[in-house]
N, C-alpha and C. Protein backbone atom coordinates (compact mmCIF):
# COMPACT_ATOMS: atom_id res chain seq x y z
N UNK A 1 18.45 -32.45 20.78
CA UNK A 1 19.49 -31.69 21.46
C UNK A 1 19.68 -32.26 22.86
N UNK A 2 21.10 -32.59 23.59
CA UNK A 2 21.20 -33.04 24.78
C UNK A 2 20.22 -32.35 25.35
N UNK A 3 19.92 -32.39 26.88
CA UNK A 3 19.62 -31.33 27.66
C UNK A 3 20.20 -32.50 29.28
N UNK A 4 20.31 -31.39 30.36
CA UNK A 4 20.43 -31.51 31.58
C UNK A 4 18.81 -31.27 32.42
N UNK A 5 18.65 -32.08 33.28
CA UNK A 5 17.58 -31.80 34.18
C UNK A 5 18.34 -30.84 35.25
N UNK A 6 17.52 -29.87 35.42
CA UNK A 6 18.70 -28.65 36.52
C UNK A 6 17.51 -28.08 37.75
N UNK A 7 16.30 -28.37 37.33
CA UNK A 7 14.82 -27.78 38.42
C UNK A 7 13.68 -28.55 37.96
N UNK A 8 12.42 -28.86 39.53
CA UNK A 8 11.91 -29.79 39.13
C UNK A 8 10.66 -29.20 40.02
N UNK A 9 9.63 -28.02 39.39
CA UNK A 9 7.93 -27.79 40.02
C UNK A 9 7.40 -29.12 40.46
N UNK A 10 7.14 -29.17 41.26
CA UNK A 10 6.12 -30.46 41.64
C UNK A 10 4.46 -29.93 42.40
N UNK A 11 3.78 -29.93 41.67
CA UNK A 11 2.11 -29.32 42.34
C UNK A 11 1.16 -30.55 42.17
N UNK A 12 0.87 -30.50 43.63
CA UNK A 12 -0.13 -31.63 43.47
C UNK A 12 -1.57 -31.04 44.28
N UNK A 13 -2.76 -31.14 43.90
CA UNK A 13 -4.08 -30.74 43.78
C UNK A 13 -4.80 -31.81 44.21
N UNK A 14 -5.03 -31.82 45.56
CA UNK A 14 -6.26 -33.12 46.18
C UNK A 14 -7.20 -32.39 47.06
N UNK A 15 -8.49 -33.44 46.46
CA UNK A 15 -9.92 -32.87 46.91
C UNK A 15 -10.64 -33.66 48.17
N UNK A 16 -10.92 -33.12 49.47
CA UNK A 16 -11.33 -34.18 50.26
C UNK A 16 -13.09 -33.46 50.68
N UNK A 17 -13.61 -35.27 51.08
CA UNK A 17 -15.20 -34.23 51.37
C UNK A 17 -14.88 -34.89 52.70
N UNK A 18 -15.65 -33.55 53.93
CA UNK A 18 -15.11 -33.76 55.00
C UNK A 18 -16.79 -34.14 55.58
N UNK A 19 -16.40 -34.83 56.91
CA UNK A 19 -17.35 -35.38 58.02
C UNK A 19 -18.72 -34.25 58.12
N UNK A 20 -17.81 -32.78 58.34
CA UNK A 20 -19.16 -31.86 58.34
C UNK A 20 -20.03 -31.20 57.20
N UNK A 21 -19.87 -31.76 55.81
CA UNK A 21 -20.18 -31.25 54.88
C UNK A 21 -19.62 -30.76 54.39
N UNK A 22 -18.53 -29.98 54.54
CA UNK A 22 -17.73 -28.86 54.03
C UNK A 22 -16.56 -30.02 53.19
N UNK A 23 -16.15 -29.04 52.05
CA UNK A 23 -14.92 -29.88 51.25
C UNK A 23 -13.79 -29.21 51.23
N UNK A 24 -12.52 -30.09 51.41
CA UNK A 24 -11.18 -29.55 51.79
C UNK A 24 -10.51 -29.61 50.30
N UNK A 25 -10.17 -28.39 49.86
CA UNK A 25 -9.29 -28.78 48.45
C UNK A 25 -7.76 -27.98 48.64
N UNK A 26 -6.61 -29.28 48.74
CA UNK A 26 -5.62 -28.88 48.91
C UNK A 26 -4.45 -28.54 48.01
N UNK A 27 -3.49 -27.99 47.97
CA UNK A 27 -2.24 -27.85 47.33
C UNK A 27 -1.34 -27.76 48.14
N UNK A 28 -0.21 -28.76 47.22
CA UNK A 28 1.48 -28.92 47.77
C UNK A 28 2.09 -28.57 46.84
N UNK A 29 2.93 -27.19 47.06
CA UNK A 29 3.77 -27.30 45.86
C UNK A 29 5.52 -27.25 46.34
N UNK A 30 6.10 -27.56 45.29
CA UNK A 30 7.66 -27.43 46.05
C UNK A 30 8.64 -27.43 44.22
N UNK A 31 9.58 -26.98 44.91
CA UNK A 31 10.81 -26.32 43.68
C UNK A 31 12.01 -27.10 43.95
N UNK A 32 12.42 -28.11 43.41
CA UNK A 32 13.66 -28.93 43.73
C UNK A 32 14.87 -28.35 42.68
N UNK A 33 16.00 -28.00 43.14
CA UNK A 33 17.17 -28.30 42.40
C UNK A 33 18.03 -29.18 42.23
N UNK A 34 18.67 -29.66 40.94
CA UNK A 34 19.54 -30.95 41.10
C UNK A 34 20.76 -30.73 41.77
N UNK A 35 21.19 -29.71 41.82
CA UNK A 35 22.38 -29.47 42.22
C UNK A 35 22.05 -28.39 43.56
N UNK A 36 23.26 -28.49 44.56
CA UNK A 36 23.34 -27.62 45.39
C UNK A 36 24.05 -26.56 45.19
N UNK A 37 22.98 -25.41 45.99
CA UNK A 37 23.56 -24.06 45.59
C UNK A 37 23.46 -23.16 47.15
N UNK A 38 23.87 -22.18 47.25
CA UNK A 38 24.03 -20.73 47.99
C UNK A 38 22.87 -20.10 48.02
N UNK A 39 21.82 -20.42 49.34
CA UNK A 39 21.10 -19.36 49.92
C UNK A 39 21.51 -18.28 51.05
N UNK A 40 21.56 -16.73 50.68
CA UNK A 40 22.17 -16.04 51.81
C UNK A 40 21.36 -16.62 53.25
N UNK A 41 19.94 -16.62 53.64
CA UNK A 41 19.38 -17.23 54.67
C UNK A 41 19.91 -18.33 55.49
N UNK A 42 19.61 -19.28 54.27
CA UNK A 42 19.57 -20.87 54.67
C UNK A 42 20.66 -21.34 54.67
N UNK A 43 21.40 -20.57 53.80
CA UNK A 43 23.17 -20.88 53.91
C UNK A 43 23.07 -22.15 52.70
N UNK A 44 24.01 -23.31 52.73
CA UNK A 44 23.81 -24.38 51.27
C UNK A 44 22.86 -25.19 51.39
N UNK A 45 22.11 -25.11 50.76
CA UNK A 45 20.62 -26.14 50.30
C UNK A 45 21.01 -27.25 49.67
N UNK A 46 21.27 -28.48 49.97
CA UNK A 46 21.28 -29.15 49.02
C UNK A 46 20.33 -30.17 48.47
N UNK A 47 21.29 -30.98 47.48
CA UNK A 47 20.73 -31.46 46.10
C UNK A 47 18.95 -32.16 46.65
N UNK A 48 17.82 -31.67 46.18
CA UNK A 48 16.50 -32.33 46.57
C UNK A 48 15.99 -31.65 47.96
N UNK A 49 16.78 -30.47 48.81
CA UNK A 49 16.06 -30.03 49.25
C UNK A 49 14.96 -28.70 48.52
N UNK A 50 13.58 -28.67 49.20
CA UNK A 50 13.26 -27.51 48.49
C UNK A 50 13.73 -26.35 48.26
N UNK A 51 13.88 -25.84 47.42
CA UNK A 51 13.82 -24.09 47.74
C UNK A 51 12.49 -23.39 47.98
N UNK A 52 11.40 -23.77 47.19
CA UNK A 52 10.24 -23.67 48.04
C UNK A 52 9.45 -24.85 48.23
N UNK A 53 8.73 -24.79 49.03
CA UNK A 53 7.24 -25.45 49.90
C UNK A 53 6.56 -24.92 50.27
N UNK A 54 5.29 -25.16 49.76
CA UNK A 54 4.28 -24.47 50.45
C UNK A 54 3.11 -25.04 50.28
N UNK A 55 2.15 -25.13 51.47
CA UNK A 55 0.80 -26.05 51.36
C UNK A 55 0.16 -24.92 51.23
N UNK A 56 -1.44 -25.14 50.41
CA UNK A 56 -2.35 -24.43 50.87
C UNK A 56 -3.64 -25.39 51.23
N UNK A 57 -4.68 -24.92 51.82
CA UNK A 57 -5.85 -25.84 51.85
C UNK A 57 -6.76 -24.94 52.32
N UNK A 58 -7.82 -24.97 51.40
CA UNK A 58 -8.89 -24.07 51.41
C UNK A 58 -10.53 -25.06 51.53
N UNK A 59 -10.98 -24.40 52.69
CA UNK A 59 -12.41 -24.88 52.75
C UNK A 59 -13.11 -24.56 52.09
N UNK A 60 -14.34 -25.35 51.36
CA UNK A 60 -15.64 -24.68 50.87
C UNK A 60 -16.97 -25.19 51.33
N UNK A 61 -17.80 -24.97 50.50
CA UNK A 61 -19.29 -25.52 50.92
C UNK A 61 -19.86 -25.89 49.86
N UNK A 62 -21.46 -26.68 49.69
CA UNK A 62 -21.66 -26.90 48.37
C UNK A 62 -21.76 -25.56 47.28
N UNK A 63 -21.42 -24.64 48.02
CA UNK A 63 -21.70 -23.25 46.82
C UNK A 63 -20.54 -23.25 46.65
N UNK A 64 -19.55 -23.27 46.79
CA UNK A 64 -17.76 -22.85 46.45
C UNK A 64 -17.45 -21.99 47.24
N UNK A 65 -18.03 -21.55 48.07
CA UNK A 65 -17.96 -20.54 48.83
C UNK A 65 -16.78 -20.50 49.91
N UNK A 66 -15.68 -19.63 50.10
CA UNK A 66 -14.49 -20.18 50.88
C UNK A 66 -14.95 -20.10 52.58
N UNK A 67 -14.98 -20.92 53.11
CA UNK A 67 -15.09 -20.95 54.90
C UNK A 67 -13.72 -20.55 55.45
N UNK A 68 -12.41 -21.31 55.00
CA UNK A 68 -11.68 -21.24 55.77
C UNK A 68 -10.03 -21.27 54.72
N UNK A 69 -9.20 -20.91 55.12
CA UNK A 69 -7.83 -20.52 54.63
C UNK A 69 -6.59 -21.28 55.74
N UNK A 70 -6.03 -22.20 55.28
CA UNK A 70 -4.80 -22.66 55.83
C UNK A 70 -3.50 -22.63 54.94
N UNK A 71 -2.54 -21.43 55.15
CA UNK A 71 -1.31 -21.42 54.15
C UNK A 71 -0.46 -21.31 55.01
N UNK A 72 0.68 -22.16 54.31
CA UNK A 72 1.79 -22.75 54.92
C UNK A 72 3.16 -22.89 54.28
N UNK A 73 4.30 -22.09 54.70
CA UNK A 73 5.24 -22.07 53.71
C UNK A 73 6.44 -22.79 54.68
N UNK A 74 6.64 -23.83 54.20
CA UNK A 74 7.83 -24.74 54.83
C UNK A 74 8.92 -24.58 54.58
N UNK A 75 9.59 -24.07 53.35
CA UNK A 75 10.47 -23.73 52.52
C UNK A 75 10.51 -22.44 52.10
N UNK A 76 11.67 -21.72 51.74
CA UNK A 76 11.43 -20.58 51.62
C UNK A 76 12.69 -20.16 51.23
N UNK A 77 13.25 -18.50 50.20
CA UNK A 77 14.44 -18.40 49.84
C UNK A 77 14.98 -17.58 51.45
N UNK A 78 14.11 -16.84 51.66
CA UNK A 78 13.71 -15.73 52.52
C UNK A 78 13.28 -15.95 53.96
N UNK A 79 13.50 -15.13 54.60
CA UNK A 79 13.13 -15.52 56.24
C UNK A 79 12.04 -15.11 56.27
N UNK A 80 12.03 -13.72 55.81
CA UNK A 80 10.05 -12.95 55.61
C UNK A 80 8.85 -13.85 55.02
N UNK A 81 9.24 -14.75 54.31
CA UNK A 81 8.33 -15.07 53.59
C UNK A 81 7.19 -15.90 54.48
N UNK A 82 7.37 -16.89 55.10
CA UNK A 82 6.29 -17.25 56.00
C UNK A 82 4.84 -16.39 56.32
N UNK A 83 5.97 -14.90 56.71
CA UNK A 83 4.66 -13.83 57.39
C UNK A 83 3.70 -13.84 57.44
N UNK A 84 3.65 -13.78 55.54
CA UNK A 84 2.21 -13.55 54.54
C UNK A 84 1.11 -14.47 54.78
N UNK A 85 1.73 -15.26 55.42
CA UNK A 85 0.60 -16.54 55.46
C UNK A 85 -0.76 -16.23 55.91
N UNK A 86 -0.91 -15.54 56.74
CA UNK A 86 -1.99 -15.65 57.46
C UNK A 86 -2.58 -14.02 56.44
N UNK A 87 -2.31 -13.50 55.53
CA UNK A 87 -2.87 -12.75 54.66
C UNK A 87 -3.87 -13.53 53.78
N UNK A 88 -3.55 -14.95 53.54
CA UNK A 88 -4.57 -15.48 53.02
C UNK A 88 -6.07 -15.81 53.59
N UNK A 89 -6.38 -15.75 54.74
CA UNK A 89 -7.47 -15.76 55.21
C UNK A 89 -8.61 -14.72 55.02
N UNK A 90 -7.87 -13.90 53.86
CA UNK A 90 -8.85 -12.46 53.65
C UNK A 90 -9.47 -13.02 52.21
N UNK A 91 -9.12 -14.19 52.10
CA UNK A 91 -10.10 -14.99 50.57
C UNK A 91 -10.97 -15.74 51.45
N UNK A 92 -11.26 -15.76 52.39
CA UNK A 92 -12.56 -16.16 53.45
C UNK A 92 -13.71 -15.67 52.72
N UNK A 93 -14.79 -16.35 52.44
CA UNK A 93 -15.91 -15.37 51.76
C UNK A 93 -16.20 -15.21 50.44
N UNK A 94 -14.91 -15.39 49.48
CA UNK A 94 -15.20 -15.35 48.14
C UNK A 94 -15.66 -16.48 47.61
N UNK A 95 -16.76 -16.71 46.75
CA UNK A 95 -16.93 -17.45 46.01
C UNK A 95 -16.40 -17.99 44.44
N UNK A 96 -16.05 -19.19 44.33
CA UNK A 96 -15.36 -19.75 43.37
C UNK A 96 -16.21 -19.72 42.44
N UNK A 97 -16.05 -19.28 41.36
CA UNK A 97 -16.83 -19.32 39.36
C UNK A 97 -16.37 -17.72 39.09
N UNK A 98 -17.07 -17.39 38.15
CA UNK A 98 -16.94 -16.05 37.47
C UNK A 98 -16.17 -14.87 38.57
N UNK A 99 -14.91 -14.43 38.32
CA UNK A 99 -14.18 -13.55 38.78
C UNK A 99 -13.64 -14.34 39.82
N UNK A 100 -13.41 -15.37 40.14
CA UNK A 100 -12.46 -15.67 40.69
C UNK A 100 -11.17 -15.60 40.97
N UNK A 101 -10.11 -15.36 39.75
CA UNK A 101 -9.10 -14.75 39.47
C UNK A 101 -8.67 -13.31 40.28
N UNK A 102 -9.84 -12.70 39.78
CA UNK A 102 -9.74 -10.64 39.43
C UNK A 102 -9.95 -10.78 41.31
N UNK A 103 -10.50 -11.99 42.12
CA UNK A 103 -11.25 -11.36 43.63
C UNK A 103 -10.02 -11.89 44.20
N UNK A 104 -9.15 -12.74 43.95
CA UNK A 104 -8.06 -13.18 44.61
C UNK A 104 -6.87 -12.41 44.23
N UNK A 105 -6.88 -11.72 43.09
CA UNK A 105 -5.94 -10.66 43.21
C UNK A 105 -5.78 -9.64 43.65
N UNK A 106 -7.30 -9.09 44.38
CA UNK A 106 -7.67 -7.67 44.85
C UNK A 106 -7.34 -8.19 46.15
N UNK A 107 -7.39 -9.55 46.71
CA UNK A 107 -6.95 -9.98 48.22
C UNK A 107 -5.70 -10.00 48.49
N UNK A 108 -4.90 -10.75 47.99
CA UNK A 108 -3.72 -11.19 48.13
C UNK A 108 -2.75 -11.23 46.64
N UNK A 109 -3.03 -10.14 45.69
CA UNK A 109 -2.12 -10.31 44.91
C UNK A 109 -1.26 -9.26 44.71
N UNK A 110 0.04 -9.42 44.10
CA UNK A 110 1.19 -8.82 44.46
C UNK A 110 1.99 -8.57 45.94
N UNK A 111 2.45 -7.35 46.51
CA UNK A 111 2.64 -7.47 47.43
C UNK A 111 2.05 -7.64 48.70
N UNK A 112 0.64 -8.19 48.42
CA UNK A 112 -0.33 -8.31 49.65
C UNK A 112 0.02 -10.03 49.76
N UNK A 113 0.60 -10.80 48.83
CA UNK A 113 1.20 -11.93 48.85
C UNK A 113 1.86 -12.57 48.71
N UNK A 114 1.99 -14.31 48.22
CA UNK A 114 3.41 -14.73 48.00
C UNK A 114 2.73 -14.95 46.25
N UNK A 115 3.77 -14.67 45.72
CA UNK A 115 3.13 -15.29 44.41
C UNK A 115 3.11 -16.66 44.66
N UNK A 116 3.76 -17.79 44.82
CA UNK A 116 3.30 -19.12 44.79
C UNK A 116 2.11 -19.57 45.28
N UNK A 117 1.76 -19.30 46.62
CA UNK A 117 0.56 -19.42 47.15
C UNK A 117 -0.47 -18.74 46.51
N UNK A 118 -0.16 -17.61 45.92
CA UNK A 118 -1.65 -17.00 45.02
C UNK A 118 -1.88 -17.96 44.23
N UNK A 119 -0.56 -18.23 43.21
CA UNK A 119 -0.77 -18.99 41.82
C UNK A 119 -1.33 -20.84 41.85
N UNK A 120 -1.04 -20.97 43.29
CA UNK A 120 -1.67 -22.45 43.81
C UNK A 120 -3.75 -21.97 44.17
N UNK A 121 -4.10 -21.06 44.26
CA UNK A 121 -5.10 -20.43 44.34
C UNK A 121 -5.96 -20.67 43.33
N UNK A 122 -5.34 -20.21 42.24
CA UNK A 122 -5.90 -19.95 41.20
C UNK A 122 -6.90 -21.33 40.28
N UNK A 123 -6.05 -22.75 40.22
CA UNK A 123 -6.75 -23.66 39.39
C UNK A 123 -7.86 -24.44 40.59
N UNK A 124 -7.27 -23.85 42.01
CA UNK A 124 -8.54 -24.55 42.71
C UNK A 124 -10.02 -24.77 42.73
N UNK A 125 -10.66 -23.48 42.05
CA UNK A 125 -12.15 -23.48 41.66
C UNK A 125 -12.36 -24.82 40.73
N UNK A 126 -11.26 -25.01 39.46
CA UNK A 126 -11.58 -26.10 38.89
C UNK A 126 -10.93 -27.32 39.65
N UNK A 127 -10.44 -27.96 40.84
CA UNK A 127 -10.19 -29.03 41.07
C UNK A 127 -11.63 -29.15 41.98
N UNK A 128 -12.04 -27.83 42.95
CA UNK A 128 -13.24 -28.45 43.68
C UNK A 128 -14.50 -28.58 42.79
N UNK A 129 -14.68 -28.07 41.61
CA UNK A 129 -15.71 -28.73 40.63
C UNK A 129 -14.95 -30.38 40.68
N UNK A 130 -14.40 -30.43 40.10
CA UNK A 130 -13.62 -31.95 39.82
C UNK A 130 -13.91 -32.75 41.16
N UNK A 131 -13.95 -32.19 42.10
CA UNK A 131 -13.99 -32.93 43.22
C UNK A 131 -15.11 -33.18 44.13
N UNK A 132 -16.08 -31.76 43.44
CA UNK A 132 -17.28 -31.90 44.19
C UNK A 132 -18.60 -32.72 43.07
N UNK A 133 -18.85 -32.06 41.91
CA UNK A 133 -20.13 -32.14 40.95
C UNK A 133 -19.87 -33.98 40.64
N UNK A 134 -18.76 -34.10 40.17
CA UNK A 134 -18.36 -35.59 39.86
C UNK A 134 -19.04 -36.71 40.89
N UNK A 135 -18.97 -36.68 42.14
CA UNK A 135 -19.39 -37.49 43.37
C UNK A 135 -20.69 -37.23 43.41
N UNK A 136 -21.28 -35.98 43.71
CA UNK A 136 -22.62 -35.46 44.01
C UNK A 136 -23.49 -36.17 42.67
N UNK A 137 -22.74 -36.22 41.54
CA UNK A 137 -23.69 -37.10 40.48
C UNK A 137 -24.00 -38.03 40.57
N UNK A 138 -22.41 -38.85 41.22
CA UNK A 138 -22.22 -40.59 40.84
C UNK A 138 -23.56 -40.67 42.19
N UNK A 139 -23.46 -40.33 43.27
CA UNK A 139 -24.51 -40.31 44.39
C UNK A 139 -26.07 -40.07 43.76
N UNK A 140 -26.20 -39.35 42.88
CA UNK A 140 -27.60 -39.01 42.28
C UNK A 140 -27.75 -40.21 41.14
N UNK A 141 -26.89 -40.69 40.60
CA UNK A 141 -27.05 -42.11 39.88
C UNK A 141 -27.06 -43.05 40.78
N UNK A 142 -26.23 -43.44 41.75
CA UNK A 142 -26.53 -44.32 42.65
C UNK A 142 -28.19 -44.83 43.12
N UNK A 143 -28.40 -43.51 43.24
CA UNK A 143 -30.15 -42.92 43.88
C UNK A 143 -31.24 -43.52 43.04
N UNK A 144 -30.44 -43.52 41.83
CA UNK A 144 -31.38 -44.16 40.83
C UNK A 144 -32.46 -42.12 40.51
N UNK A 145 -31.26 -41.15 40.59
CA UNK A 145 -32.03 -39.97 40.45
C UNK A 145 -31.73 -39.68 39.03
N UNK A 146 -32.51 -38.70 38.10
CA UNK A 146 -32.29 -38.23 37.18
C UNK A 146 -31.69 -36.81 37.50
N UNK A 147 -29.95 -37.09 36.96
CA UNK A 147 -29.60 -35.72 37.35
C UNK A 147 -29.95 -34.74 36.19
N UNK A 148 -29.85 -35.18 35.15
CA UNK A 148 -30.44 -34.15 33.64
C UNK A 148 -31.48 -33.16 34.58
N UNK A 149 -32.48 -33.81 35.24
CA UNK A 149 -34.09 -32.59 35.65
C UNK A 149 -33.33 -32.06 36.49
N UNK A 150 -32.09 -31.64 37.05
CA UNK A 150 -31.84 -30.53 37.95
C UNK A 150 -32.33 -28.56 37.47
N UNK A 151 -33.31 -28.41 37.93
CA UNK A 151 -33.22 -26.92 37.69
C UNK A 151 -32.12 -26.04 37.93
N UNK A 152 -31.06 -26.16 38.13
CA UNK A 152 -29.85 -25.37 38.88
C UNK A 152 -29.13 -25.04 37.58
N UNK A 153 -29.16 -24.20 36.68
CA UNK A 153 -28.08 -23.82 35.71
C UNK A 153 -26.66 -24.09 36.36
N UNK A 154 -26.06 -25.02 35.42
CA UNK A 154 -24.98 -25.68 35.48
C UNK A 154 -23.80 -24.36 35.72
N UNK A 155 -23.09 -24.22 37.04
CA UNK A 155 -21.95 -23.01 36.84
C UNK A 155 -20.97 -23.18 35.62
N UNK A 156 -20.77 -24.35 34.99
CA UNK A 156 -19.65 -24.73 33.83
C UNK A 156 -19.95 -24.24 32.62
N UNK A 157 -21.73 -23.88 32.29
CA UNK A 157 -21.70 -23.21 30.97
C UNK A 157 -21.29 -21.84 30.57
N UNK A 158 -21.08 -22.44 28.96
CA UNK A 158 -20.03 -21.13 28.38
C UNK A 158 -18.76 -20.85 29.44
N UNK A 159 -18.15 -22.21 30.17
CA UNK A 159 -16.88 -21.88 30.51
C UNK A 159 -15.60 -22.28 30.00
N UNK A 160 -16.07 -23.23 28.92
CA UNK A 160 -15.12 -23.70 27.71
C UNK A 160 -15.58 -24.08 26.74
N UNK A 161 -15.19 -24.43 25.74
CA UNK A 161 -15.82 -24.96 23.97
C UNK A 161 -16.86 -26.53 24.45
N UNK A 162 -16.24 -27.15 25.09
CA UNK A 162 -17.19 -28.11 25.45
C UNK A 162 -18.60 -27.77 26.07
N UNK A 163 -18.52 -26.97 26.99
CA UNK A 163 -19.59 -26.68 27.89
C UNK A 163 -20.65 -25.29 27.25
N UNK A 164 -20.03 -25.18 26.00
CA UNK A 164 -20.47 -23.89 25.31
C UNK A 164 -22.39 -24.24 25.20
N UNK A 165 -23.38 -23.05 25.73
CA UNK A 165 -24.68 -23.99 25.88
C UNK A 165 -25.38 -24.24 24.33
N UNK A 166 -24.23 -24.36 23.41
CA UNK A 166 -24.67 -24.76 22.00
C UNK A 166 -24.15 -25.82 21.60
N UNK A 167 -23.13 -26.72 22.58
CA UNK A 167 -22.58 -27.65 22.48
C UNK A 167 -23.28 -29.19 22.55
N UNK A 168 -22.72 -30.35 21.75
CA UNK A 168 -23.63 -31.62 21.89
C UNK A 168 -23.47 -32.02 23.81
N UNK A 169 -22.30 -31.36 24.60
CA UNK A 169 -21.93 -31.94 25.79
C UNK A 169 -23.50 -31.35 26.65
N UNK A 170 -23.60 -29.89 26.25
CA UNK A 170 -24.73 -29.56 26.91
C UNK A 170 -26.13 -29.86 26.81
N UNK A 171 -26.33 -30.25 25.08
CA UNK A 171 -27.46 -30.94 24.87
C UNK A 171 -27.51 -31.95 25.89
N UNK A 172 -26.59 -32.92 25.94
CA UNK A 172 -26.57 -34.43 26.32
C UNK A 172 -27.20 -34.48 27.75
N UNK A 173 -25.97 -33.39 29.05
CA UNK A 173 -26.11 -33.38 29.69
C UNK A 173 -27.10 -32.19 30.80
N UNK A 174 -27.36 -30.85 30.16
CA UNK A 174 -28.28 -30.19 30.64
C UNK A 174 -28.91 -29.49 29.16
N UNK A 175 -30.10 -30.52 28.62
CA UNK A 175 -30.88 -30.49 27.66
C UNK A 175 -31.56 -28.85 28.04
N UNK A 176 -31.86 -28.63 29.26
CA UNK A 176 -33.14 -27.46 29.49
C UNK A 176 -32.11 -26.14 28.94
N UNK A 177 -30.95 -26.24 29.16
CA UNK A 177 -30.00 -24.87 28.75
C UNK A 177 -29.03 -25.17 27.16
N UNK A 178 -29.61 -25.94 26.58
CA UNK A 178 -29.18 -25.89 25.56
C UNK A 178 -29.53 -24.90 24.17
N UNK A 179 -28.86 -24.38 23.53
CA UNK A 179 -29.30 -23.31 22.75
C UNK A 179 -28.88 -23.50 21.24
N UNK A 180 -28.11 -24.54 20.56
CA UNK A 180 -27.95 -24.97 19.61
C UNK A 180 -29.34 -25.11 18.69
N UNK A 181 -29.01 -25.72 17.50
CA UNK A 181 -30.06 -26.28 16.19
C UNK A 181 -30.60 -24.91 15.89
């Protein structure tokens, strides 16, 4: 079937480890239209400007633990919308794994926020795994360390079919929590 390209999400998810220990995991997201249209605010937007933008970048520590909140809305349909920003700093404190979701919605969800910025919230627990455990290994192989003998129950089990602790991924990689055969 033909189709027209008419809107274009763009989210991008980058993980930085910073000078003081702490790791920066960011989001950019933005809403392009092909065509120009009529904002009562902004008056005509046109073709490739956003209708939204918005950064977020959230600090953690090696626990996931949030230090710090930077949200930023560049774009916007609305003049209000900016406001909210600094509502995100009340996810200061929560820790990323189990209930992550349910603790960022009791902070900032619905009208305590923007939905975009919540919903940029949400896959960050899994980009700072992605960004933190991945390095902290390749560094413990580097070391010439055996990361398998870590006593630390892995936060990833039973968090998908792979990581299930009856799975060959968990045998392989944390033999002591494996529960299969």
């Amino acid at each position: 079937t033909p189709r027209k390209h008419v809107h274009t999400r763009a989210i991008d998810y980058r993980g930085y480890e910073r000078e003081d220990g702490l790791w920066d995991i960011e989001a950019h997201m933005t809403d392009k239209k092909t065509y120009q249209f009529s904002n009562n605010w902004r008056g005509e937007v046109p073709i490739g400007e956003p209708l939204h933008e918005m950064l977020l970048r959230v600090t953690i520590d090696d626990n996931f633990v949030i230090q710090d909140v930077v949200a930023v809305t560049e774009h916007s349909p609305f003049q209000m919308c900016p406001s909210i920003t600094s509502a995100y700093k009340s996810v200061i404190g929560i820790q990323m794994g189990a209930g992550w979701r349910k603790a960022i919605r009791m902070k900032v969800g619905g009208v305590h926020g923007c939905t975009h910025l919540t919903e940029l919230l949400f896959p960050m627990a899994t980009v700072a795994m992605q960004t933190i455990w991945p390095l902290l290994r390749h560094r413990k192989n580097q070391a010439d360390s055996d990361v398998s003998s870590s006593d630390k129950r892995p936060l990833v089990l039973n968090t998908c079919h792979a990581w299930s602790t009856d799975s060959p991924v968990v045998k392989e990689n944390s033999p002591k929590y494996y529960t299969g055969d």
